[in-house]
C-alpha atoms as a PDB file:
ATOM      1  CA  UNK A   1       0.000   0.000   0.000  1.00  0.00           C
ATOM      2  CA  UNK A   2       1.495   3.379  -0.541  1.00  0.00           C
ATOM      3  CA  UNK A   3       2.448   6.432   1.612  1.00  0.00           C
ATOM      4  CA  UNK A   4      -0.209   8.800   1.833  1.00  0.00           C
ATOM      5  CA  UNK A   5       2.671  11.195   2.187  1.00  0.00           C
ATOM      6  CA  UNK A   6       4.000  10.076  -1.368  1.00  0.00           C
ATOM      7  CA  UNK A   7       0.439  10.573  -3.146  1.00  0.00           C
ATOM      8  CA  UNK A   8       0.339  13.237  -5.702  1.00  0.00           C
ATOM      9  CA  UNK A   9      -2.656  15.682  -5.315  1.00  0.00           C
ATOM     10  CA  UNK A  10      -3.365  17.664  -8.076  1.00  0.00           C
ATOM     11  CA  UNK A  11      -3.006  21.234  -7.508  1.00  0.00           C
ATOM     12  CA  UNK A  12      -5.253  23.739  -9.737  1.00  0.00           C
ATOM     13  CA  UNK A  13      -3.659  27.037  -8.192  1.00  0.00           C
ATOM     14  CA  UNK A  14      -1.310  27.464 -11.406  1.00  0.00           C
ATOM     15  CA  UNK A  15      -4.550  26.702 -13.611  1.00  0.00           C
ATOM     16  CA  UNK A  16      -6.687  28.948 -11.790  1.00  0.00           C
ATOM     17  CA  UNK A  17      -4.083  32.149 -11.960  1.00  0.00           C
ATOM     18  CA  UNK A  18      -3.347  31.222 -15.995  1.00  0.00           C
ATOM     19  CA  UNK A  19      -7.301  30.973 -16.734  1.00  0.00           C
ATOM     20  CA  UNK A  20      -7.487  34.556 -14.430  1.00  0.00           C
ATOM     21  CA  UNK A  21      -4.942  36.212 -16.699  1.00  0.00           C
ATOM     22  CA  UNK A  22      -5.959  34.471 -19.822  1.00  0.00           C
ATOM     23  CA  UNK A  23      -9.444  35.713 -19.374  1.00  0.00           C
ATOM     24  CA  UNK A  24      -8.189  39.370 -18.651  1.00  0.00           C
ATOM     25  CA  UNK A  25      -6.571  39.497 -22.168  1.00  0.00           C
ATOM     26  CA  UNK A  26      -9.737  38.269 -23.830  1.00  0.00           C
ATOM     27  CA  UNK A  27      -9.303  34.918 -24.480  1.00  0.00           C
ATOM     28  CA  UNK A  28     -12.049  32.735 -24.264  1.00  0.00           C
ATOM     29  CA  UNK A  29     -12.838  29.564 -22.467  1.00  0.00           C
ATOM     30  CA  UNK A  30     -11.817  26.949 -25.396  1.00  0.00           C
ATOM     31  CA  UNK A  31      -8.340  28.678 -26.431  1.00  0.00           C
ATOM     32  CA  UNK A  32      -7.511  28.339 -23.013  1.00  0.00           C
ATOM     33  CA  UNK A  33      -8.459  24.986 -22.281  1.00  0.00           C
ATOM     34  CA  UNK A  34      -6.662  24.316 -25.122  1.00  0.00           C
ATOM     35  CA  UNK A  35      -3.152  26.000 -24.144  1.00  0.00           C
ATOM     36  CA  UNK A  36      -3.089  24.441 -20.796  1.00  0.00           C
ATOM     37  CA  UNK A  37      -4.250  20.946 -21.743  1.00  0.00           C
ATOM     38  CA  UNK A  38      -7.525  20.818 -19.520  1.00  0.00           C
ATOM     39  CA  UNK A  39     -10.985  20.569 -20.688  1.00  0.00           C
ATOM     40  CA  UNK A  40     -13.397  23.749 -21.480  1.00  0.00           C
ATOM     41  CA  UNK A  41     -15.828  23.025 -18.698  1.00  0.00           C
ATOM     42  CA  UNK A  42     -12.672  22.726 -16.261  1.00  0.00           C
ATOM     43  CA  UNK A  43     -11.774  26.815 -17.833  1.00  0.00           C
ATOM     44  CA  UNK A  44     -15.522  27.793 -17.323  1.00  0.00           C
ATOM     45  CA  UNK A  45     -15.515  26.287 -13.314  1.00  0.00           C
ATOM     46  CA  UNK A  46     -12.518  27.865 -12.714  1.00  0.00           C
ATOM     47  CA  UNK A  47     -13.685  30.736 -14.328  1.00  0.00           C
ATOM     48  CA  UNK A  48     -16.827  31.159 -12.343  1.00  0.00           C
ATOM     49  CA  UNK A  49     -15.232  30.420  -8.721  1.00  0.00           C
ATOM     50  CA  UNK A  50     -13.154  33.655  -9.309  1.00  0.00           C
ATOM     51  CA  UNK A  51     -16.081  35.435 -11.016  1.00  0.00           C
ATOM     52  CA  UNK A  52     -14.813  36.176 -13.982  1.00  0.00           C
ATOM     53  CA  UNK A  53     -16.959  36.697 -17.114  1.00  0.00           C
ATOM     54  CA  UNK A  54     -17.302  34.515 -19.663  1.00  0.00           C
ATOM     55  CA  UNK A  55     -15.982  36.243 -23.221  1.00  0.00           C
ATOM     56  CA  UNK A  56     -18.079  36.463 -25.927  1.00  0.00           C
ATOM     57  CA  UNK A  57     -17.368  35.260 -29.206  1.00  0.00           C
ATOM     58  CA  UNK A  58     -15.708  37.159 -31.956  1.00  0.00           C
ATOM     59  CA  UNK A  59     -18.391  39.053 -33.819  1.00  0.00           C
ATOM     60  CA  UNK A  60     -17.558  38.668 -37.510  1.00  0.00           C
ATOM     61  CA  UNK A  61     -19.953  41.315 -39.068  1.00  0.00           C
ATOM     62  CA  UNK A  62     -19.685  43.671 -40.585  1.00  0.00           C
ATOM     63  CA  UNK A  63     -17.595  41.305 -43.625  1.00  0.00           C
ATOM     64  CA  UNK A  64     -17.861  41.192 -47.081  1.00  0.00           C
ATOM     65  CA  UNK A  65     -19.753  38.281 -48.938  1.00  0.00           C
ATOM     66  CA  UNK A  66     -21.109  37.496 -52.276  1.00  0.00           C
ATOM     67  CA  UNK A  67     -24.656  38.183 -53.015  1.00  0.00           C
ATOM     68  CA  UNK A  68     -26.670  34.612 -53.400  1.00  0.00           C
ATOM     69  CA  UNK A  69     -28.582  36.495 -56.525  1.00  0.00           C
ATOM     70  CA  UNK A  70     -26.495  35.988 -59.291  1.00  0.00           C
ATOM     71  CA  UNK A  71     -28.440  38.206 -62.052  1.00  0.00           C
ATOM     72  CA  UNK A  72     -26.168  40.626 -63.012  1.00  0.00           C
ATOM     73  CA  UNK A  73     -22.866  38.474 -62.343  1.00  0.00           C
ATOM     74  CA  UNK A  74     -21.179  37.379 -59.776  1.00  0.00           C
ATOM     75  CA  UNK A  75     -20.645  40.020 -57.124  1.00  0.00           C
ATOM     76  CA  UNK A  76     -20.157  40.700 -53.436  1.00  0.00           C
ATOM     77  CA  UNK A  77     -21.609  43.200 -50.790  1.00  0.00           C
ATOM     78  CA  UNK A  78     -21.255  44.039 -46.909  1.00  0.00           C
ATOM     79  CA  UNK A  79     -22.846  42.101 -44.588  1.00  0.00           C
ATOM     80  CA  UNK A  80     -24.012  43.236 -41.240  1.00  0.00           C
ATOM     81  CA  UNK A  81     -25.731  40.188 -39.912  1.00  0.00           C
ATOM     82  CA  UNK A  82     -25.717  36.369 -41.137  1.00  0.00           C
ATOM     83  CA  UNK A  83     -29.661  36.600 -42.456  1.00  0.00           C
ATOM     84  CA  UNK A  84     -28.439  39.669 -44.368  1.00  0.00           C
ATOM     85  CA  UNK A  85     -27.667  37.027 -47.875  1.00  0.00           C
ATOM     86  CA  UNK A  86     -28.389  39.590 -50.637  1.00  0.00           C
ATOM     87  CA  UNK A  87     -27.273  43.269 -51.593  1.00  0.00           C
ATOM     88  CA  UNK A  88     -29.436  46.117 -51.580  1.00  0.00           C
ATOM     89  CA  UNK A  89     -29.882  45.700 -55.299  1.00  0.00           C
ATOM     90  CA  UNK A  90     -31.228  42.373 -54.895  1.00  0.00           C
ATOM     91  CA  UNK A  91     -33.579  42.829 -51.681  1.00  0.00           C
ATOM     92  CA  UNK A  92     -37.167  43.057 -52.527  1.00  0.00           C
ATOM     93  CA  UNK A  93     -38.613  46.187 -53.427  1.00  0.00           C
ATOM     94  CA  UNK A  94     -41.847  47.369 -54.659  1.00  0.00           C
ATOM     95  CA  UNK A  95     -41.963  47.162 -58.728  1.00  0.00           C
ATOM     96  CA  UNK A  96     -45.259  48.281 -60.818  1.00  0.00           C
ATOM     97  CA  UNK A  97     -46.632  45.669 -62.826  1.00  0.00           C
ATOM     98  CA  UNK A  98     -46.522  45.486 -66.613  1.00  0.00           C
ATOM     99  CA  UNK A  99     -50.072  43.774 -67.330  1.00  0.00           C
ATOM    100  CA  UNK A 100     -51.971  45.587 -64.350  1.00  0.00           C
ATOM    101  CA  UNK A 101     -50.403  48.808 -63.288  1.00  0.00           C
ATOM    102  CA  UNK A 102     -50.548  47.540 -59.623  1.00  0.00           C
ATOM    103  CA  UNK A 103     -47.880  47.816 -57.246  1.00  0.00           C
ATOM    104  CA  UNK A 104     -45.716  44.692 -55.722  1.00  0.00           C
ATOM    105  CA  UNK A 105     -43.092  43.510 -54.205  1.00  0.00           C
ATOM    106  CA  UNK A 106     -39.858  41.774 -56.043  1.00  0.00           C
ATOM    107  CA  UNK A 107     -36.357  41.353 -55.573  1.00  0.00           C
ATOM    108  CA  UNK A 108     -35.816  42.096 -59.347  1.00  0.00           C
ATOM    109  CA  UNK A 109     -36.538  38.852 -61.114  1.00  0.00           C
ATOM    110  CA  UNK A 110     -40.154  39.579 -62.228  1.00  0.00           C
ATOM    111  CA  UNK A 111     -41.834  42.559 -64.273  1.00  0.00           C
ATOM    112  CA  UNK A 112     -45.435  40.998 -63.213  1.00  0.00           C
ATOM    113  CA  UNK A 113     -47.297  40.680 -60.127  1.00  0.00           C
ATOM    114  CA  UNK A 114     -48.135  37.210 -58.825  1.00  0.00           C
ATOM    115  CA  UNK A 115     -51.809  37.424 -59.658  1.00  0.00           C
ATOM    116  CA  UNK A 116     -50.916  38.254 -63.087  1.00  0.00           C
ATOM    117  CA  UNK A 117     -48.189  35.678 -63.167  1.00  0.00           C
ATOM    118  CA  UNK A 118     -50.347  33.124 -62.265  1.00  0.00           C
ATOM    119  CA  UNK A 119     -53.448  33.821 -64.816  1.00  0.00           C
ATOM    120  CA  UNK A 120     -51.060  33.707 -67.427  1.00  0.00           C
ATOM    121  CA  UNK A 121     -49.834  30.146 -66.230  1.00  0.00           C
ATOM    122  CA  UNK A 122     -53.140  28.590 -66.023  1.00  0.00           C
ATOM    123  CA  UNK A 123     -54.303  30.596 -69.675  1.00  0.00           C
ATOM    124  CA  UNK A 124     -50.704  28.838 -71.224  1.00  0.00           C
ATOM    125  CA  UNK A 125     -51.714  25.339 -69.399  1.00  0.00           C
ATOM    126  CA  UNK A 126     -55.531  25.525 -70.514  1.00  0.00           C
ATOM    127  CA  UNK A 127     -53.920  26.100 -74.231  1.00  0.00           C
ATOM    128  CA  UNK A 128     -51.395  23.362 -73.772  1.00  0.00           C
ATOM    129  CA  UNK A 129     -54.738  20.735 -72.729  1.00  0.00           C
ATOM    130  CA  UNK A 130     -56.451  21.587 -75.549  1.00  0.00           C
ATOM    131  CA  UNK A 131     -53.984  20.877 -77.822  1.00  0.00           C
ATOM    132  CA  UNK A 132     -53.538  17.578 -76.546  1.00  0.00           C
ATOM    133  CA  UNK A 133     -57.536  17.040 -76.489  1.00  0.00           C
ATOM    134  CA  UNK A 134     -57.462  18.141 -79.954  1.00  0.00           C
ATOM    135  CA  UNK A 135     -54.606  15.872 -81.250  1.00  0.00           C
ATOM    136  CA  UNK A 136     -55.875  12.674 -79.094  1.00  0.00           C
ATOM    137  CA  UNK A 137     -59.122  13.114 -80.661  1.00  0.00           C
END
């Protein structure tokens, strides 16, 4: 059996005073863990018994990013947020129809309303039927 007095105790004061300074240059919680070879949750307990705050992570907006519209070419925009996917060219906006004269919304792809859109769908499919009525006949 072996000498209590020879048993090794681990001793977190040296990770407790790196994750203290660590945390006062910015770092956060899974660089750390990762320079002194412990896990994340052991950074974020020792972390919290000193109450320190946890650091947020790196905000990465404003950035530039290409516009998923590709009418026009390929091209790229600012971002300010991760929803924000298209350039101000490409977000909707209100257009006047050419068949009605109303106002809607597009994001530049149409030069018709919906409504107007979709009559002349059905009037091109109701065309197409007949044909094929016609030529089964």
């Amino acid at each position: 059996m072996a000498d209590e007095s020879t048993d090794i105790k681990p001793y977190h004061g040296a990770n407790r005073a790196s994750v203290a300074r660590f945390v006062k240059e910015g770092m956060r919680d899974k660089d750390i863990a990762a320079m002194l070879g412990i896990t994340r949750q052991r950074v974020e307990q020792l972390r919290k018994a000193q109450g320190l705050a946890r650091i947020p992570k790196h905000n990465d907006y404003p950035k530039e990013r290409p516009c998923i519209s590709q009418k026009g070419g390929v091209h790229t925009f600012i971002s300010e947020s991760y929803d924000h996917q298209r350039c101000d060219l490409h977000t909707r906006h209100i257009a006047v129809c050419d068949v009605c004269g109303h106002n809607y919304k597009t994001n530049g792809y149409s030069t018709t309303c919906h409504p107007c859109r979709n009559r002349a769908n059905a009037r091109r499919q109701r065309e197409r039927q007949l044909l094929q009525r016609g030529l089964a006949q």
